[in-house]
Protein backbone atom coordinates (compact mmCIF):
# COMPACT_ATOMS: atom_id res chain seq x y z
CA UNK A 1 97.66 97.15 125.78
CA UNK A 2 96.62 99.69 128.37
CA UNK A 3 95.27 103.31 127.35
CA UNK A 4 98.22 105.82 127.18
CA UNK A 5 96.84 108.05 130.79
CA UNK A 6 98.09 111.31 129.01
CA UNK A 7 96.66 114.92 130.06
CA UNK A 8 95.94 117.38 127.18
CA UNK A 9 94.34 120.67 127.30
CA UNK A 10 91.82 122.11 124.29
CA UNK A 11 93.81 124.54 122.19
CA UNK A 12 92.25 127.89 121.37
CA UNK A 13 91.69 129.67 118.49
CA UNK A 14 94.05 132.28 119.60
CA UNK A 15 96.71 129.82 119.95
CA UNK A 16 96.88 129.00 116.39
CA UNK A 17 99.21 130.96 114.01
CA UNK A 18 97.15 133.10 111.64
CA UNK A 19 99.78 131.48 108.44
CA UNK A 20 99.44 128.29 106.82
CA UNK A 21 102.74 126.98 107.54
CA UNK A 22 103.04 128.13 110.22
CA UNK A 23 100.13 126.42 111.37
CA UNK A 24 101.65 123.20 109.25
CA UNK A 25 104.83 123.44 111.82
CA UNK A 26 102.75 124.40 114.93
CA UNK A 27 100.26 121.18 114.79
CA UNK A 28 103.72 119.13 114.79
CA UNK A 29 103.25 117.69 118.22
CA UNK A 30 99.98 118.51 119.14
CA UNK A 31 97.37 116.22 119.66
CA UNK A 32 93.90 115.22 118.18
CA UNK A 33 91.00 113.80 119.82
CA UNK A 34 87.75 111.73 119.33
CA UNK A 35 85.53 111.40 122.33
CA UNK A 36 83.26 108.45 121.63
CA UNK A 37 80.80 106.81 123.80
CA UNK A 38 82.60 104.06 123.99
CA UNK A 39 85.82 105.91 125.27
CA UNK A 40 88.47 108.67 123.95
CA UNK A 41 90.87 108.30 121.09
CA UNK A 42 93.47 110.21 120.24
CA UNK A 43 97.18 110.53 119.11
CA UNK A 44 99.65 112.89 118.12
CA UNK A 45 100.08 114.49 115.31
CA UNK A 46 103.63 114.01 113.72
CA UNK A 47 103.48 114.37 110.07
CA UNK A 48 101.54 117.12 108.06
CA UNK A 49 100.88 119.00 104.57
CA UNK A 50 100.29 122.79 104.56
CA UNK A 51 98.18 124.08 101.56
CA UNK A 52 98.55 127.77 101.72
CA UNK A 53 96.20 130.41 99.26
CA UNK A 54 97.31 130.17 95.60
CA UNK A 55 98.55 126.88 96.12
CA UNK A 56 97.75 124.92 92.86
CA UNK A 57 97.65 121.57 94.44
CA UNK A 58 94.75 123.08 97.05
CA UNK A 59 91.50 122.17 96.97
CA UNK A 60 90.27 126.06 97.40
CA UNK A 61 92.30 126.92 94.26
CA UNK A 62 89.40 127.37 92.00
CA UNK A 63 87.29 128.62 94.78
CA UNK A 64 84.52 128.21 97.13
CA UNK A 65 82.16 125.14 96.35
CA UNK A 66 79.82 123.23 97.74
CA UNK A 67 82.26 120.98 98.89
CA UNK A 68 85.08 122.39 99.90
CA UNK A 69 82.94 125.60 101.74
CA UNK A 70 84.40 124.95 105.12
CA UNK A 71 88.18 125.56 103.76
CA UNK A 72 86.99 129.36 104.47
CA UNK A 73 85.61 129.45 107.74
CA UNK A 74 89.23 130.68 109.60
CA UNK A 75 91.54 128.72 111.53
CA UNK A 76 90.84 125.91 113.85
CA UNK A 77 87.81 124.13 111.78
CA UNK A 78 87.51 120.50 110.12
CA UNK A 79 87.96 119.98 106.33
CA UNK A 80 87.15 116.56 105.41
CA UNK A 81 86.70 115.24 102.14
CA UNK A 82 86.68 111.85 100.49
CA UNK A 83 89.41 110.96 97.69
CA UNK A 84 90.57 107.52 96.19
CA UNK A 85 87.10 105.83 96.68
CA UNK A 86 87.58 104.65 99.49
CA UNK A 87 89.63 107.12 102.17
CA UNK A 88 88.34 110.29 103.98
CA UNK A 89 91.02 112.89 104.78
CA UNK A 90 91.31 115.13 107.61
CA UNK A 91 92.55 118.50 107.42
CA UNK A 92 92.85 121.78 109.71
CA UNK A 93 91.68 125.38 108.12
CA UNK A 94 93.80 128.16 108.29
CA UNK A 95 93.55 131.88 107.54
CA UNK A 96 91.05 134.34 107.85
CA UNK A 97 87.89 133.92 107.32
CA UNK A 98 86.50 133.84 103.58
CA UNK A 99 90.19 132.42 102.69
CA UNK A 100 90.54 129.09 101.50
CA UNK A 101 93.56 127.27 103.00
CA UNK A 102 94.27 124.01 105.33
CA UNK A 103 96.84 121.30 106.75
CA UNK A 104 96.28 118.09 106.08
CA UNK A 105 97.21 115.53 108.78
CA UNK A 106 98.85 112.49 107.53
CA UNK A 107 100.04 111.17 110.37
CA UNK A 108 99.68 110.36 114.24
CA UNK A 109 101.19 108.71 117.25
CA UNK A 110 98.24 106.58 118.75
CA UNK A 111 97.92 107.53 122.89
CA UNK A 112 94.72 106.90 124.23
CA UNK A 113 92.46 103.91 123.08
CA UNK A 114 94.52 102.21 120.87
CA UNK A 115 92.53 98.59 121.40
CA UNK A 116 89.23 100.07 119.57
CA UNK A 117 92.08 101.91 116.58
CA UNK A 118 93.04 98.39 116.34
CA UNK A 119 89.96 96.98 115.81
CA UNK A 120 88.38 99.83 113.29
CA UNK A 121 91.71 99.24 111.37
CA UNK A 122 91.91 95.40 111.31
CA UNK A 123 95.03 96.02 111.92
CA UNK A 124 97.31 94.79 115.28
CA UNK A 125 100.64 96.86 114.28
CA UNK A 126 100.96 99.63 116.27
CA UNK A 127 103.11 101.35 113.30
CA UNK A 128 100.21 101.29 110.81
CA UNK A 129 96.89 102.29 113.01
CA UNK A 130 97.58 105.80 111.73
CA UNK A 131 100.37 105.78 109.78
CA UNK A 132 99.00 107.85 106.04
CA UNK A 133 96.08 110.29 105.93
CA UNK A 134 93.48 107.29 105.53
CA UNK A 135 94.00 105.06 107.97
CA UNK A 136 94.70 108.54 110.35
CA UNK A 137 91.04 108.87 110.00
CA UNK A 138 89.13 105.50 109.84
CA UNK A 139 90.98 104.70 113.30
CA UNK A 140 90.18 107.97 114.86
CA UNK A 141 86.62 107.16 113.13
CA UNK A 142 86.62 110.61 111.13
CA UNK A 143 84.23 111.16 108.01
CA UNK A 144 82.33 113.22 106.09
CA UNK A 145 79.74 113.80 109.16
CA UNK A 146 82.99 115.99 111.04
CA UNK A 147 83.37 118.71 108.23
CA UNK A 148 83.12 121.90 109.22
CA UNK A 149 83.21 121.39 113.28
CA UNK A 150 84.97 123.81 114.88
CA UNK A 151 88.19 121.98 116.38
CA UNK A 152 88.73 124.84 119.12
CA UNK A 153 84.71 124.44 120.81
CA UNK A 154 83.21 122.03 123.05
CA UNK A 155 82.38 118.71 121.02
CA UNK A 156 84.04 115.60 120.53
CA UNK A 157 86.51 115.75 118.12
CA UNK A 158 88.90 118.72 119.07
CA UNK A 159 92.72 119.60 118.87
CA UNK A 160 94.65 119.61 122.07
CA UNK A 161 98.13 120.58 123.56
CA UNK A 162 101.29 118.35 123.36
CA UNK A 163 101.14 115.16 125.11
CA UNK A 164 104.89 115.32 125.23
CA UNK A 165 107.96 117.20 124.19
CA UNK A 166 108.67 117.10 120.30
CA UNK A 167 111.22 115.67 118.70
CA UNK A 168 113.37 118.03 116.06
CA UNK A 169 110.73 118.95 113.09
CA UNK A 170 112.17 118.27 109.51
CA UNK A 171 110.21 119.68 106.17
CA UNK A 172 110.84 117.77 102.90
CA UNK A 173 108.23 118.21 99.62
CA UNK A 174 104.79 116.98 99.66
CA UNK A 175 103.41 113.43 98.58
CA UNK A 176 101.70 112.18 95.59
CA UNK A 177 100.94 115.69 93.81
CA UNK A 178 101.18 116.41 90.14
CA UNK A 179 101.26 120.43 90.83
CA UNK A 180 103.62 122.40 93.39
CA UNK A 181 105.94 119.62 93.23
CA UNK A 182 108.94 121.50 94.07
CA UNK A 183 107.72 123.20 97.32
CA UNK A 184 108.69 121.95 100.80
CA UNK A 185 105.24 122.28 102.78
CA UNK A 186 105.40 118.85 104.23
CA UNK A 187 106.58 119.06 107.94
CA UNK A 188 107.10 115.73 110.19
CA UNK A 189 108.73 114.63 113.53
CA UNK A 190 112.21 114.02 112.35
CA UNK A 191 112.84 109.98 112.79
CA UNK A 192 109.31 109.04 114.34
CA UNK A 193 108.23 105.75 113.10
CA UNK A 194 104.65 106.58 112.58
CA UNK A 195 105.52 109.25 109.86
CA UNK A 196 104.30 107.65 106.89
CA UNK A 197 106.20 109.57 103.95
CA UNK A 198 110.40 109.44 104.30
CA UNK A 199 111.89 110.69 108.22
CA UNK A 200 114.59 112.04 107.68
């Protein structure tokens, strides 16, 4: 398969909504990118989590740690941690500075070098290079070495504009939590088949 040729612009800090979920709905759509040496990955995001402050199921409930330190940089910075044993997860900080809240992304649309996704996934089916927080980030090659990097600066991994126009956006509770069960902070493109949670 050919590389997507797509065109996508950095997004600045300015253009990302102060509000956790309304940063959740906002990165619907937009895209995220890994330049490599090898070549550029990237895909579109089309299914998130927003974990806003107070949110019992965050991971800045309790407060700053070592660990979870770059939740309260501001908007626009990586939060990766490692869960499960085995999976790294990539979220999106949000807020004001010295306020602990993020987005996880659980989901993308691969675009641009979907061969070398393929091959850090072991996987050939185009539906499950990036299809669940996990395997979002071991085929865009995302670990613990990205946390903290400011996703709105020069570097290679970054968050861009919309590769193409989004589909309707549908919210729907969030997956796998024992706390904050009942609130609707997941957001996804409505019927994509990359979504990895329900679509509709």
């Amino acid at each position: 398969m050919k590389p997507l040729q797509c065109s996508v612009e950095r997004l600045r800090r300015a253009h990302l909504p102060e509000d956790t979920m309304e940063l959740a709905q906002y990165l619907i759509g937009k895209t995220l990118v890994h330049d490599l040496p090898t070549g550029r990955l990237s895909g579109t995001i089309v299914e998130v989590e927003g974990y806003p402050p107070g949110d019992a199921a965050g991971h800045s409930f309790r407060g700053k740690t070592r660990s979870n330190q770059s939740l309260f940089l501001g908007r626009g910075y990586c939060y990766v941690y490692f869960t499960y044993g085995s999976s790294f997860m990539v979220n999106v900080t949000s807020e004001e500075p010295g306020v602990g809240a993020g987005v996880l992304l659980r989901a993308l649309e691969p675009l641009q070098g979907v061969e070398m996704m393929q091959r850090f996934r072991k996987t050939m089916r185009m539906r499950d290079i990036a299809r669940g927080p996990g395997r979002l980030a071991q085929a865009l090659q995302i670990d613990k070495r990205y946390d903290g990097v400011d996703l709105c600066a020069a570097g290679s991994l970054w968050l861009g504009t919309a590769a193409r126009r989004t589909g309707p956006i549908c919210s729907s509770t969030r997956i796998g939590l024992t706390r904050e069960i009942h609130r609707k902070r997941r957001f996804f493109e409505s019927g994509n088949p990359y979504v990895s949670g329900p679509r509709s």
